[in-house]
Structure formats: structure tokens, C-alpha cells
PDB file of N, CA and C in Angstrom:
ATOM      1  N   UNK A   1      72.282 153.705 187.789  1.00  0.00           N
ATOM      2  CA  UNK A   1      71.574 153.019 188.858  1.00  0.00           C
ATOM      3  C   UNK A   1      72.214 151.669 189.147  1.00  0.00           C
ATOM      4  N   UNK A   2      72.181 150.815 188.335  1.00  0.00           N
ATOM      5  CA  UNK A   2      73.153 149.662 187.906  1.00  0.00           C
ATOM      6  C   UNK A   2      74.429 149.492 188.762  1.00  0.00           C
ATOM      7  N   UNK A   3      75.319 150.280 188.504  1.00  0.00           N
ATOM      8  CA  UNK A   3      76.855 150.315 189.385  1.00  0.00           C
ATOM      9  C   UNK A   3      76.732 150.884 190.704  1.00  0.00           C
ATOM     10  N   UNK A   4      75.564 152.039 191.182  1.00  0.00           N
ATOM     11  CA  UNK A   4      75.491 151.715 192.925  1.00  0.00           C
ATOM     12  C   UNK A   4      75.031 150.663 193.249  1.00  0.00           C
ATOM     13  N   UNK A   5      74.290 149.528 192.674  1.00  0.00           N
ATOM     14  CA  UNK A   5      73.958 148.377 193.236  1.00  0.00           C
ATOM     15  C   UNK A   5      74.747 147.321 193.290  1.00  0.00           C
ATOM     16  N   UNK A   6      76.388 147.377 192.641  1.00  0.00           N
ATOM     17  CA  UNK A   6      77.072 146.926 192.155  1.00  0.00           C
ATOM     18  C   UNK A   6      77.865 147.055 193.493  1.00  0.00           C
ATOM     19  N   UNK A   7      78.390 148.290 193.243  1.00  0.00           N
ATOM     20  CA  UNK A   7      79.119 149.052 194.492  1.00  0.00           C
ATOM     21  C   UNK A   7      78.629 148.277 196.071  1.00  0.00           C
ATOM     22  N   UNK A   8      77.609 148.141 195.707  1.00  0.00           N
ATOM     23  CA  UNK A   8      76.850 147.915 197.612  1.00  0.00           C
ATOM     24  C   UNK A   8      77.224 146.582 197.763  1.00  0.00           C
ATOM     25  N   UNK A   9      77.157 145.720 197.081  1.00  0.00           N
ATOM     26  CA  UNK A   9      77.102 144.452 196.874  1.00  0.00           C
ATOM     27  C   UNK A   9      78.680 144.317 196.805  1.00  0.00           C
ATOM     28  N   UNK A  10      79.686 145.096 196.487  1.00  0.00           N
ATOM     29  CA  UNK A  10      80.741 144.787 196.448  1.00  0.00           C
ATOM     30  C   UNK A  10      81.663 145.343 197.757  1.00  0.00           C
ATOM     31  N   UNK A  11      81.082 146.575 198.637  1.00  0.00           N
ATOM     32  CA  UNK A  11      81.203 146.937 200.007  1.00  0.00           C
ATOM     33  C   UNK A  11      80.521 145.848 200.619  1.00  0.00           C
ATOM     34  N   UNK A  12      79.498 145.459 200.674  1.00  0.00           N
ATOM     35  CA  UNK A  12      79.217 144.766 201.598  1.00  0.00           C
ATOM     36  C   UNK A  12      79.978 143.566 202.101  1.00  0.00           C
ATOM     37  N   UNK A  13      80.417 142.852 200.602  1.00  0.00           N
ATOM     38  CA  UNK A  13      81.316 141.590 200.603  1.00  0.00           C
ATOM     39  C   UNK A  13      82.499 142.057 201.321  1.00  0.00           C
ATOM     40  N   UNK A  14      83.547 143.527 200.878  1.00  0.00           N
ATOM     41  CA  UNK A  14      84.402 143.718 201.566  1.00  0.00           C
ATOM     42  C   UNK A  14      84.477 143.754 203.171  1.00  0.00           C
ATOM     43  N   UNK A  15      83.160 144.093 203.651  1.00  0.00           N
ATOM     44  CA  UNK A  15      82.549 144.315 204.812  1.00  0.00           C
ATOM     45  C   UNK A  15      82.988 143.197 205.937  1.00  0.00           C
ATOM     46  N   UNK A  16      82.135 141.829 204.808  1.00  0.00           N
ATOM     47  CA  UNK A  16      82.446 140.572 205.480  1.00  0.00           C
ATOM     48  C   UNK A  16      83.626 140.206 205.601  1.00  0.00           C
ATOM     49  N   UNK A  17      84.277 140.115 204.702  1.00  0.00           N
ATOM     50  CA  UNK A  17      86.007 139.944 204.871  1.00  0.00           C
ATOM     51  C   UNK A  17      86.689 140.633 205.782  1.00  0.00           C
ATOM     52  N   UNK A  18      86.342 142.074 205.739  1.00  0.00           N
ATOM     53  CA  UNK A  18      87.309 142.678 206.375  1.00  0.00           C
ATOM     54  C   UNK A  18      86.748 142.645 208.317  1.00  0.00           C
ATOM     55  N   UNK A  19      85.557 141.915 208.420  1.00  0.00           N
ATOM     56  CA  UNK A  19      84.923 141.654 209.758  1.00  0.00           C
ATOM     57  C   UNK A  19      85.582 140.266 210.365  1.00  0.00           C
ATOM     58  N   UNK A  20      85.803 139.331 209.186  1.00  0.00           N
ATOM     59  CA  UNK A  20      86.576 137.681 209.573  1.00  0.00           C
ATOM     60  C   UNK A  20      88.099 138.462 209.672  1.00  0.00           C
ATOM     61  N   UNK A  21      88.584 139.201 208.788  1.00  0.00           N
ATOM     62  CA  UNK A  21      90.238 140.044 209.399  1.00  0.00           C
ATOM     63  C   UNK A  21      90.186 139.851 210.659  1.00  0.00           C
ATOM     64  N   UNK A  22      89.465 140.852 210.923  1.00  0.00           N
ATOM     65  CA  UNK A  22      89.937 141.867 212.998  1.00  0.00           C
ATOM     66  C   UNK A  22      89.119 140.878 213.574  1.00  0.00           C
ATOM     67  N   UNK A  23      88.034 139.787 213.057  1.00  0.00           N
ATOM     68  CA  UNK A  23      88.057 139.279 214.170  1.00  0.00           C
ATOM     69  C   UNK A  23      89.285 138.222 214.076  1.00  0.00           C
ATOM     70  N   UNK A  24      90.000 137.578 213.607  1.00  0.00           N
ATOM     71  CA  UNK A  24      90.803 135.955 213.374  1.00  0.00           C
ATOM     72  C   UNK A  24      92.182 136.859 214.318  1.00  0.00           C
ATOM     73  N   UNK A  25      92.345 138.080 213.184  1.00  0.00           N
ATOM     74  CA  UNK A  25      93.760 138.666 213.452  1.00  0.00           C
ATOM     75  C   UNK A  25      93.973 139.296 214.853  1.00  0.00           C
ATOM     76  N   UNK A  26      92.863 140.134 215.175  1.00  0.00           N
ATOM     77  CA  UNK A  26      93.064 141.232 216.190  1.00  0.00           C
ATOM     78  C   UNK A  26      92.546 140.778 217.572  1.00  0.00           C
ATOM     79  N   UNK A  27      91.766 139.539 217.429  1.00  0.00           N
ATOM     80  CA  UNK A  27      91.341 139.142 218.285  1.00  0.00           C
ATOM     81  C   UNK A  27      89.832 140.472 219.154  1.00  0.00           C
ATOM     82  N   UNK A  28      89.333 140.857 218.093  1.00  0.00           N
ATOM     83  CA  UNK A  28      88.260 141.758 218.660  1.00  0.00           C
ATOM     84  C   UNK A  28      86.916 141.641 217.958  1.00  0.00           C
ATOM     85  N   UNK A  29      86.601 140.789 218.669  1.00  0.00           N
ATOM     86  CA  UNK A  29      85.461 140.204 218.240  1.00  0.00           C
ATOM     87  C   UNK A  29      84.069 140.808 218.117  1.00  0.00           C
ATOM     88  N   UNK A  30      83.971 141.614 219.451  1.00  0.00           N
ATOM     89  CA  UNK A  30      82.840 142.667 219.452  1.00  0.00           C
ATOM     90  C   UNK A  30      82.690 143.551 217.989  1.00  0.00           C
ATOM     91  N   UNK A  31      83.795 144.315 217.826  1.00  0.00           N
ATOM     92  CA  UNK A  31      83.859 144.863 216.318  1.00  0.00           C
ATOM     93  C   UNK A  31      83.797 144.262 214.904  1.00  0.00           C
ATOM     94  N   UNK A  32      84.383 142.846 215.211  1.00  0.00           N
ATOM     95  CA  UNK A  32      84.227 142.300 214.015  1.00  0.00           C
ATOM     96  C   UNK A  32      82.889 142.250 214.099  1.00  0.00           C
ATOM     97  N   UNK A  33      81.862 141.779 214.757  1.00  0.00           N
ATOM     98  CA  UNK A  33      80.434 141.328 215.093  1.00  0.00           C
ATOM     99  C   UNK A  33      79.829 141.910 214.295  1.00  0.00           C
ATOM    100  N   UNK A  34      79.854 143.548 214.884  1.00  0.00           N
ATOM    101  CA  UNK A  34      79.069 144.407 214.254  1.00  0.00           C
ATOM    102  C   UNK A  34      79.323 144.900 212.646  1.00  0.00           C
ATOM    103  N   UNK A  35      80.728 144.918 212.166  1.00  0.00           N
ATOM    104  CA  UNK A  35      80.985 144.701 211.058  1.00  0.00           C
ATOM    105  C   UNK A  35      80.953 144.094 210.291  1.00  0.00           C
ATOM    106  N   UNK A  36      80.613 142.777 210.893  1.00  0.00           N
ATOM    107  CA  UNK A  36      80.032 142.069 209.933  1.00  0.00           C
ATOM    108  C   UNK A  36      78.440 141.851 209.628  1.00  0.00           C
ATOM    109  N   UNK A  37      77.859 142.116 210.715  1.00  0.00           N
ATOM    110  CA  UNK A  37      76.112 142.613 210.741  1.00  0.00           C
ATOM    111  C   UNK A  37      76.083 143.441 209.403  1.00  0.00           C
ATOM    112  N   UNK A  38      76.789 144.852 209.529  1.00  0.00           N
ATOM    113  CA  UNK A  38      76.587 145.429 208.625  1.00  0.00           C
ATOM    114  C   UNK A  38      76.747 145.136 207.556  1.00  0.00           C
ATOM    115  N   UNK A  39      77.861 144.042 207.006  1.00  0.00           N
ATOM    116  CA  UNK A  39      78.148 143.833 206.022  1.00  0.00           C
ATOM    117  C   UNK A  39      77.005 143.046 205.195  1.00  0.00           C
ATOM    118  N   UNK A  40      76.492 142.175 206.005  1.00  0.00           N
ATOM    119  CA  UNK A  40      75.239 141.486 205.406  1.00  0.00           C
ATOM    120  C   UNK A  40      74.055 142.358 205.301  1.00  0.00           C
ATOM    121  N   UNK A  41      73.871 143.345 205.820  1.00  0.00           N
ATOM    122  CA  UNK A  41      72.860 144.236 205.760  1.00  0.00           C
ATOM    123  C   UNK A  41      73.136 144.946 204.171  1.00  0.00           C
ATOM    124  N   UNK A  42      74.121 145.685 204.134  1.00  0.00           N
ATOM    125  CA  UNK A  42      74.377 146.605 202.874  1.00  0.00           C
ATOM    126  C   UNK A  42      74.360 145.590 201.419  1.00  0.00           C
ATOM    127  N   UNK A  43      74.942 143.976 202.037  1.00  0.00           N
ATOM    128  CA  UNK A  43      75.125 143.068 201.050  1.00  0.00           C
ATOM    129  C   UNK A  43      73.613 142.440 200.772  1.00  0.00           C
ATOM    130  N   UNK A  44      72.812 142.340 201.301  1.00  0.00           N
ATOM    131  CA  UNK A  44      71.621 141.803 201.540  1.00  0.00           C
ATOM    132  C   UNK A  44      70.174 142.942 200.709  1.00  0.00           C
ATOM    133  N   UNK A  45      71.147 143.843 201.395  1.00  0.00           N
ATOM    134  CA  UNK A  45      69.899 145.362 200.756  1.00  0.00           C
ATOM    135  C   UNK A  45      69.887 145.281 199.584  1.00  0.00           C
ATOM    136  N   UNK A  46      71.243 145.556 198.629  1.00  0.00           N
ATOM    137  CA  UNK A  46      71.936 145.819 197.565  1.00  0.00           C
ATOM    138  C   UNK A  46      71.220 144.793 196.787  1.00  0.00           C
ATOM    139  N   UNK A  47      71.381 142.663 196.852  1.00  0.00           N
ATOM    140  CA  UNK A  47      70.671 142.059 196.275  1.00  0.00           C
ATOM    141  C   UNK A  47      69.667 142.429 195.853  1.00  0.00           C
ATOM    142  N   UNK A  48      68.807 142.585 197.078  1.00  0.00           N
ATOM    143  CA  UNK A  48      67.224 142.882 197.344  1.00  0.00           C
ATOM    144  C   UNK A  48      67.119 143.870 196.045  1.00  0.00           C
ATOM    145  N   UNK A  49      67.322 145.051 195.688  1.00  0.00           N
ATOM    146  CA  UNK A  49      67.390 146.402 195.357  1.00  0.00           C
ATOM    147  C   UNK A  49      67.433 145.701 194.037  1.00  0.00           C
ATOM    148  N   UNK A  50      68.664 145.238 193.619  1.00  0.00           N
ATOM    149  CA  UNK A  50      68.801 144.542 192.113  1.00  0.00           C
ATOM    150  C   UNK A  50      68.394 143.558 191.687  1.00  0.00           C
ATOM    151  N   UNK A  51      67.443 142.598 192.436  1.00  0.00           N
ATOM    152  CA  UNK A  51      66.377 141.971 192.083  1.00  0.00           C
ATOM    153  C   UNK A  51      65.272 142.637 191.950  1.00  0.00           C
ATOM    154  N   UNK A  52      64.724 143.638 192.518  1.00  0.00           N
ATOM    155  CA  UNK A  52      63.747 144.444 192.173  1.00  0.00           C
ATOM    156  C   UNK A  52      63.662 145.671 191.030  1.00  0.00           C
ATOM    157  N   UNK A  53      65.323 145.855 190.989  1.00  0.00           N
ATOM    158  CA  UNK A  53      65.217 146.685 189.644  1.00  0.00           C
ATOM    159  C   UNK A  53      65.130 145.409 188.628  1.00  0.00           C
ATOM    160  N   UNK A  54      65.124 144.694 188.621  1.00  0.00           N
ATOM    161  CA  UNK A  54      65.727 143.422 187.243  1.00  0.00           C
ATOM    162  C   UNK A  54      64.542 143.205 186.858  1.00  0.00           C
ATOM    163  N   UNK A  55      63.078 142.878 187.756  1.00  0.00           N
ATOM    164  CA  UNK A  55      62.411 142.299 187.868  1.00  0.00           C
ATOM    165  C   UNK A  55      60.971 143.750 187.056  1.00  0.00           C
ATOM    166  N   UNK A  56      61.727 144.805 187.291  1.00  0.00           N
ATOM    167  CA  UNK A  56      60.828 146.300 187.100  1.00  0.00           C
ATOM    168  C   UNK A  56      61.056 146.296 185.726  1.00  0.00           C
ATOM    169  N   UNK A  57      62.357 146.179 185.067  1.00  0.00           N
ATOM    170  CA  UNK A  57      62.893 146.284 184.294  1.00  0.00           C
ATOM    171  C   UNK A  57      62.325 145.431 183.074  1.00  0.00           C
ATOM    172  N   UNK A  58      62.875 144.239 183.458  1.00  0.00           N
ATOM    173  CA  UNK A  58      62.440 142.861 182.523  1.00  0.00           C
ATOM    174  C   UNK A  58      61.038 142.356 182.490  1.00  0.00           C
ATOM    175  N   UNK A  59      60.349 142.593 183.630  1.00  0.00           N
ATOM    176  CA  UNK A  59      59.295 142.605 184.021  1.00  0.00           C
ATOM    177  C   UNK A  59      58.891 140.949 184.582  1.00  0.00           C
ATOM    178  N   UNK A  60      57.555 140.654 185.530  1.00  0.00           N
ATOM    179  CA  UNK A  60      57.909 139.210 186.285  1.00  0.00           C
ATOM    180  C   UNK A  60      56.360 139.019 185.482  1.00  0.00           C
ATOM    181  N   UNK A  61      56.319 137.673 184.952  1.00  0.00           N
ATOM    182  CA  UNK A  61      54.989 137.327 184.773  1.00  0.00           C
ATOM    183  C   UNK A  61      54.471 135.890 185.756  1.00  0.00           C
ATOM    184  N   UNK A  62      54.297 135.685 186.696  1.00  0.00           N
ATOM    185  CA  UNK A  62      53.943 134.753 187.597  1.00  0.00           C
ATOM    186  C   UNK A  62      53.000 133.480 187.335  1.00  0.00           C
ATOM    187  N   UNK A  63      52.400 133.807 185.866  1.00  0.00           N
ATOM    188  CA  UNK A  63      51.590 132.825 184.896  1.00  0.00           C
ATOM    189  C   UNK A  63      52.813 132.030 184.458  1.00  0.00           C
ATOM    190  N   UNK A  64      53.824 132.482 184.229  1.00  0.00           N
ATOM    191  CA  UNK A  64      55.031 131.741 183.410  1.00  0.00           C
ATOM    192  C   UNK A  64      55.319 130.149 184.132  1.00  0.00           C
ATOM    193  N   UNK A  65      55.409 129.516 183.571  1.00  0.00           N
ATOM    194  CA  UNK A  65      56.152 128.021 183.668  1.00  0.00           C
ATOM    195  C   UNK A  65      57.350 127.948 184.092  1.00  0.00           C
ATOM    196  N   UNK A  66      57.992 127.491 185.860  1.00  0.00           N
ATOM    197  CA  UNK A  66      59.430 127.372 185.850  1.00  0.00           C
ATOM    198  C   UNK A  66      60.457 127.014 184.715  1.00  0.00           C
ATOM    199  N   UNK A  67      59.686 126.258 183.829  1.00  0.00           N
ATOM    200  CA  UNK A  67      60.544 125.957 183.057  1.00  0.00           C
ATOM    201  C   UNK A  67      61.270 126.556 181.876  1.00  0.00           C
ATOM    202  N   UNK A  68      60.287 127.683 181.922  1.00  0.00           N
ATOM    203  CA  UNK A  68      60.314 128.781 180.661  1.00  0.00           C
ATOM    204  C   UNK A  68      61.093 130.462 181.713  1.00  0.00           C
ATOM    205  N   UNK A  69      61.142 130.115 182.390  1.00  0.00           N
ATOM    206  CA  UNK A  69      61.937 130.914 183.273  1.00  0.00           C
ATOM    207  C   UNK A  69      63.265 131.588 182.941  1.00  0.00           C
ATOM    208  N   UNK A  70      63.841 130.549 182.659  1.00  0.00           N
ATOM    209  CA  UNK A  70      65.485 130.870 182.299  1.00  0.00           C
ATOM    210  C   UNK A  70      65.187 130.479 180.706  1.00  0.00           C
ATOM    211  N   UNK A  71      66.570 131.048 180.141  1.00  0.00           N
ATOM    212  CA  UNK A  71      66.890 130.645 178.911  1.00  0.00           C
ATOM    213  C   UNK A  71      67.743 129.189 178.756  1.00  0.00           C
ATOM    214  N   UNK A  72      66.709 128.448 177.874  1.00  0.00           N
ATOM    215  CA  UNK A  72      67.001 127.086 177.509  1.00  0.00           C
ATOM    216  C   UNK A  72      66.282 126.002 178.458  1.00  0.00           C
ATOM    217  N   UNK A  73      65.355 126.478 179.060  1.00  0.00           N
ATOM    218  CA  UNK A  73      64.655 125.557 180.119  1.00  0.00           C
ATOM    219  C   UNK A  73      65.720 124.554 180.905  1.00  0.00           C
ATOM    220  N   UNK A  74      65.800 125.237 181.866  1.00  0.00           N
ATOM    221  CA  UNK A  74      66.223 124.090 182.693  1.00  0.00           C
ATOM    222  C   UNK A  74      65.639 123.339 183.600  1.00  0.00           C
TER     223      UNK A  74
END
């Protein structure tokens, strides 16, 4: 489950890059547009998805203290 969320998050980034390419290089901006829409979409989902498995997983207690949040209180 882990490495498709990995995967998405790592297409998506390619997504964005390869949307700043064709648009800088090719001068086609319409396509880059939408390629890059998508890219934040698949990159955006993917987060979403692996914050919610992390959170299923580890589990969220909302009583908790920001400070006790992370390891070593920050």
C-alpha cells in the first residue's frame, strides 16, 4: 500500500517538472497548464491518501498536547 502512495507522489512531482519543461522549452503553454493541473492533483491526492493511512495506522488522538506531538517536543 505504502509504495503506490510513494509512486503517486513521485509521478506527480515528475508531472510538475515535466509541465515547467514544454512549457519554458516548447513554448506550449496550454499543455503544460493542464499537465501541470494534473500533476498537483495526483501529487496532492497521494499526500492526502498517506496522511490518512499514517494517521489509521498510528492512530490521531486530538486530546494530545502539540507539544507531545512529535518526538522530543518541539
Amino acid at each position: 500500500m505504502l509504495w503506490l502512495l510513494v509512486f503517486g507522489w513521485a509521478l506527480g512531482a515528475s508531472l510538475v517538472i515535466l509541465a515547467f519543461a514544454i512549457g519554458v522549452g516548447r513554448n506550449k503553454y496550454g499543455l503544460a497548464a493542464v499537465i501541470f493541473i494534473v500533476g498537483i492533483a495526483v501529487l496532492a491526492t497521494s499526500v492526502m491518501k498517506g496522511t490518512a493511512y499514517h494517521d489509521r495506522t498510528h492512530g490521531v488522538r486530538p486530546d494530545e498536547a502539540t507539544e507531545f506531538a512529535t518526538p522530543g517536543g518541539t
